[in-house]
C-alpha atoms as a PDB file:
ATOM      1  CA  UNK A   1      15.835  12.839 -11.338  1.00  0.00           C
ATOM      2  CA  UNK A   2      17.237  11.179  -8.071  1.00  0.00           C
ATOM      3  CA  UNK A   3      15.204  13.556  -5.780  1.00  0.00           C
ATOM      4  CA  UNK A   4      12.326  12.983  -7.672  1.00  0.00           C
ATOM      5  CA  UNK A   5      12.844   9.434  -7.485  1.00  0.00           C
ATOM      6  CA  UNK A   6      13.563   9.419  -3.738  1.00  0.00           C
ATOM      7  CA  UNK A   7      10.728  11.595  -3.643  1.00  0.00           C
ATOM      8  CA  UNK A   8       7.911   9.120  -4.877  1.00  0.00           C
ATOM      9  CA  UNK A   9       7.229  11.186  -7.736  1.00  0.00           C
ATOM     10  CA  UNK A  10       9.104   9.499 -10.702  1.00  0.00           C
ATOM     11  CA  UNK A  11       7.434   7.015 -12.775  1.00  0.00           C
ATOM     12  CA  UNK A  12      10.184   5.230 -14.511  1.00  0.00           C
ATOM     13  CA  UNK A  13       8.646   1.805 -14.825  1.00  0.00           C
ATOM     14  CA  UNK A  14       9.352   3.035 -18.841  1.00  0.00           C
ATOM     15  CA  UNK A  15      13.017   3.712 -18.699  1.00  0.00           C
ATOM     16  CA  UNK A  16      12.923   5.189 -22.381  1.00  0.00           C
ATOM     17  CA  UNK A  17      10.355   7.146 -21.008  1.00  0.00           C
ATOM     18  CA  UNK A  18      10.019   8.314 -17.565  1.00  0.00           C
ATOM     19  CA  UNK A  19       7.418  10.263 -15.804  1.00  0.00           C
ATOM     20  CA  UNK A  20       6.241  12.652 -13.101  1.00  0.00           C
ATOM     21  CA  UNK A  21       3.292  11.906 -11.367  1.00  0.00           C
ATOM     22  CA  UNK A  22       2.070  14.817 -10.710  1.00  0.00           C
ATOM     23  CA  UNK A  23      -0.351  14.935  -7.639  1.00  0.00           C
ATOM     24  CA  UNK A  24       2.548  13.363  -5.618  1.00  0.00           C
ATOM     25  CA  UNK A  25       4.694  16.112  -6.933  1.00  0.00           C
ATOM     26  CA  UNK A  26       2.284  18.651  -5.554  1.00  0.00           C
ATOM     27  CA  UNK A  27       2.155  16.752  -2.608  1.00  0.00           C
ATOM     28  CA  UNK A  28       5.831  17.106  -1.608  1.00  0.00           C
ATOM     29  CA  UNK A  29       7.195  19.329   1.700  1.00  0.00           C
ATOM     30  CA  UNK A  30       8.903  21.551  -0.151  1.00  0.00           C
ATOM     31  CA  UNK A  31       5.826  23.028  -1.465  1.00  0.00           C
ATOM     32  CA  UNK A  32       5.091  23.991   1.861  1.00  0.00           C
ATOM     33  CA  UNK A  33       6.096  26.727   3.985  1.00  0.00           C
ATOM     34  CA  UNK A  34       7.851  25.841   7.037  1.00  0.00           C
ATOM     35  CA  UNK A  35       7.725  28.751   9.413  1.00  0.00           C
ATOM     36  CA  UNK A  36      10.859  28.201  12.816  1.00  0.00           C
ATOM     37  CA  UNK A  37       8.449  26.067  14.419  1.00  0.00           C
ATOM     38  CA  UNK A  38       8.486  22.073  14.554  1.00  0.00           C
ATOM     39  CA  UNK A  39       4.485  22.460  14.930  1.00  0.00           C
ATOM     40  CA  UNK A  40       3.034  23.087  11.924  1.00  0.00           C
ATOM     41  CA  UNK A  41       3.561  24.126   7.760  1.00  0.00           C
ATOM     42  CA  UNK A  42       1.584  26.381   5.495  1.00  0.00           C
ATOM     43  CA  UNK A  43       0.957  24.170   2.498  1.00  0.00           C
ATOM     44  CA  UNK A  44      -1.201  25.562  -0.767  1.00  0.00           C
ATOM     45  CA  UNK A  45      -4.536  24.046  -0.577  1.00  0.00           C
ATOM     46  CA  UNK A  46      -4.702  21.509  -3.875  1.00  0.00           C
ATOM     47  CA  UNK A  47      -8.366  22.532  -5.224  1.00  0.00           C
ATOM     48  CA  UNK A  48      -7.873  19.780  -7.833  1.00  0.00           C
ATOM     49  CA  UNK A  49      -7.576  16.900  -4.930  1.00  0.00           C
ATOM     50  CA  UNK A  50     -12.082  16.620  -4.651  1.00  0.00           C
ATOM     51  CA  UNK A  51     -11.725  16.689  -8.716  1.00  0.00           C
ATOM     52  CA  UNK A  52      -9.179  14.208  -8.908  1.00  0.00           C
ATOM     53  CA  UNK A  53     -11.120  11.795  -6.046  1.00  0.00           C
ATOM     54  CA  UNK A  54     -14.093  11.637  -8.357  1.00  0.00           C
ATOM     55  CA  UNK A  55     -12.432  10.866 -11.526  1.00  0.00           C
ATOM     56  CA  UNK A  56     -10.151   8.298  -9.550  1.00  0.00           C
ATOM     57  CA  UNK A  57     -13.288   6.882  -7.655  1.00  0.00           C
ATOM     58  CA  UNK A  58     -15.122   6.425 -11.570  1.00  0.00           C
ATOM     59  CA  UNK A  59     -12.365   4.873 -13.026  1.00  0.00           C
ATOM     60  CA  UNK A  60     -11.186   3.265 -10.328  1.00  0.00           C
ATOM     61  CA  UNK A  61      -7.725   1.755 -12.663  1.00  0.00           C
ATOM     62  CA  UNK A  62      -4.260   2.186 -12.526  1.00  0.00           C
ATOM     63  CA  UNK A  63      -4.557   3.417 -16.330  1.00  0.00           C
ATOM     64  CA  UNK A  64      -7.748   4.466 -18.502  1.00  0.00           C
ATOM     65  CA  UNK A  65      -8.607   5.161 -22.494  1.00  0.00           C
ATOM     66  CA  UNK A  66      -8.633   8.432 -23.399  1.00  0.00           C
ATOM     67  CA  UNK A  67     -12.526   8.458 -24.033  1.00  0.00           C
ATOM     68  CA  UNK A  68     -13.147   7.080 -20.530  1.00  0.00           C
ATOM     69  CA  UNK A  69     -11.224   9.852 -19.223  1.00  0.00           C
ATOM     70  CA  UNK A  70     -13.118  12.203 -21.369  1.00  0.00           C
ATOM     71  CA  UNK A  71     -16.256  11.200 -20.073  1.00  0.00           C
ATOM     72  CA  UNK A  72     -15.484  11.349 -16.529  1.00  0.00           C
ATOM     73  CA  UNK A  73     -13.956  15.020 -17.075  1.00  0.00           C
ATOM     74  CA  UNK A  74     -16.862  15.908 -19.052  1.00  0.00           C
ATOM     75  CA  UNK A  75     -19.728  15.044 -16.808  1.00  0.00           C
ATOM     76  CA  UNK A  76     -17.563  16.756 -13.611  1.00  0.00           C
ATOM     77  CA  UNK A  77     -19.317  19.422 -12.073  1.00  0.00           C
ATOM     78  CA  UNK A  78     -16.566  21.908 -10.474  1.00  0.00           C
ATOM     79  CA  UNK A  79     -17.355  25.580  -8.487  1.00  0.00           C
ATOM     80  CA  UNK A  80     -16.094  27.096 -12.047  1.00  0.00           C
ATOM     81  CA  UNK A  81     -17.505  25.100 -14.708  1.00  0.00           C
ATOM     82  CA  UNK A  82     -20.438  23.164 -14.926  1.00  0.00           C
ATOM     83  CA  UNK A  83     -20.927  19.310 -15.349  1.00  0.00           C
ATOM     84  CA  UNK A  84     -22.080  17.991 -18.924  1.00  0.00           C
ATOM     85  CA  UNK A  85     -19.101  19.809 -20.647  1.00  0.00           C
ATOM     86  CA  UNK A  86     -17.764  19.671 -24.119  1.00  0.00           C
ATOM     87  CA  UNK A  87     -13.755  18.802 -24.129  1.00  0.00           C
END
């Protein structure tokens, strides 16, 4: 929990209950490859990070209902599934 914490990726505003946040998590160095050179890193492109801009741009909040969520996810178009969805 303290690397996570040092990390930026542990919510623990709820002690009794604490949580990852997960795009932060997938966001971290060590999911990258670091090859002997200072230059560069070979990092896993995040597929999910134009998905998650939309739904963060619609709800634009900290926290959302379920059904807001819902209907965000649902009307997302992706390159695998189409928008107007049933979830």
């Amino acid at each position: 929990p303290e690397f996570l914490k040092q990390a930026g990726v542990l919510d623990d505003s709820d002690p009794s209950s604490p949580r990852v946040i997960i795009p932060n998590y997938f966001a971290l160095p060590s999911n990258c490859f670091n090859p002997s050179s200072a230059f560069y890193a070979i990092c896993c492109i995040d597929k999910c990070e134009a998905l998650m801009d939309h739904v963060e741009s619609e709800i634009q909040a900290p926290y959302a209902t379920p059904e807001k969520i819902v209907r965000v996810v649902a009307s997302l178009p992706s390159a695998s599934v189409p928008a107007n969805r049933t979830l």
